[in-house]
Protein backbone atom coordinates (compact mmCIF):
# COMPACT_ATOMS: atom_id res chain seq x y z
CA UNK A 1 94.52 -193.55 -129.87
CA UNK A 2 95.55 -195.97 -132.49
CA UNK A 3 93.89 -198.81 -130.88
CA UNK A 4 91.16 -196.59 -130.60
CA UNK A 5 90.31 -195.99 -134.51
CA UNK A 6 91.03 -200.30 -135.22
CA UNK A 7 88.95 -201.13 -132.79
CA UNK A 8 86.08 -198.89 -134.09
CA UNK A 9 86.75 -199.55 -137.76
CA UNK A 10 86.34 -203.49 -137.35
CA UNK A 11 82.43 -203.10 -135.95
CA UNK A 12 80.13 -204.43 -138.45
CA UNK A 13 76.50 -205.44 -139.07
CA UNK A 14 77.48 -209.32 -137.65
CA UNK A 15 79.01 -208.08 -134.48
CA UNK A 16 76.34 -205.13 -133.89
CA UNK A 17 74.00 -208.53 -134.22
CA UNK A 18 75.83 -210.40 -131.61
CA UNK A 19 75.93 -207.61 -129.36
CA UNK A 20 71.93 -207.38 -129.35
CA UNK A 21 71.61 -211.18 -128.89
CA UNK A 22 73.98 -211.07 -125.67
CA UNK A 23 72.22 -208.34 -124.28
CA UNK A 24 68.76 -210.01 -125.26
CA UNK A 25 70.13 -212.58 -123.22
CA UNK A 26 71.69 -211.40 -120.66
CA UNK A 27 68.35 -209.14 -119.93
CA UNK A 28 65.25 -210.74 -121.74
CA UNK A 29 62.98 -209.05 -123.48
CA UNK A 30 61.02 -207.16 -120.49
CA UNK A 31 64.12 -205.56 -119.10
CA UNK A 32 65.10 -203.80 -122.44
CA UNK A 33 62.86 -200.96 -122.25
CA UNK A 34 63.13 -200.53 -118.33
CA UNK A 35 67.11 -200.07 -118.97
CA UNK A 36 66.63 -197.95 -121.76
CA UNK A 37 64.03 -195.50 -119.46
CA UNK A 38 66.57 -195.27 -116.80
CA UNK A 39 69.42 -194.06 -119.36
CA UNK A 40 67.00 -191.49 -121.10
CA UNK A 41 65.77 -189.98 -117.66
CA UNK A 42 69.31 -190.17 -116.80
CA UNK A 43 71.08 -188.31 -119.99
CA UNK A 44 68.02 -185.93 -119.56
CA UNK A 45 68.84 -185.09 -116.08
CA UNK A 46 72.94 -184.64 -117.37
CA UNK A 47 71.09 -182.10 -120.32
CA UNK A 48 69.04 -180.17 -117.43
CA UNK A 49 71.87 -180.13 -115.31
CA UNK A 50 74.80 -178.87 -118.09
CA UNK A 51 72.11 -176.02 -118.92
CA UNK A 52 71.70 -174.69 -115.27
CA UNK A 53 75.13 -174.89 -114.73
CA UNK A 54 75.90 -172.46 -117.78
CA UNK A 55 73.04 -170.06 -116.60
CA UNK A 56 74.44 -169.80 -113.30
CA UNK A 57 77.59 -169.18 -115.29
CA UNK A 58 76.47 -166.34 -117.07
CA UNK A 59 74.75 -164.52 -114.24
């Protein structure tokens, strides 16, 4: 837990940076918005599911 919060407290603007230039690397520039499709159709289809499971759950 305590690593936790020190780890979290030392992110700043230069390391946010260098995290978007590794990934722009890693990726290139045409695979960014494929990746970030997949993981909004994918959080959406968590959403949809959470919400049918708590209907069923109330029936």
């Amino acid at each position: 837990m305590i690593s936790s919060s020190i780890f979290l407290g030392m992110i700043g603007a230069p390391q946010i940076i260098l995290i978007v230039v590794v990934v722009l690397l890693l990726f290139g520039g045409k695979k960014i918005p494929e990746l970030m499709r997949g993981l909004g159709s994918g959080i959406k289809e968590f959403k949809d599911a959470s919400k049918d499971e708590k209907k069923e759950d109330k029936q």
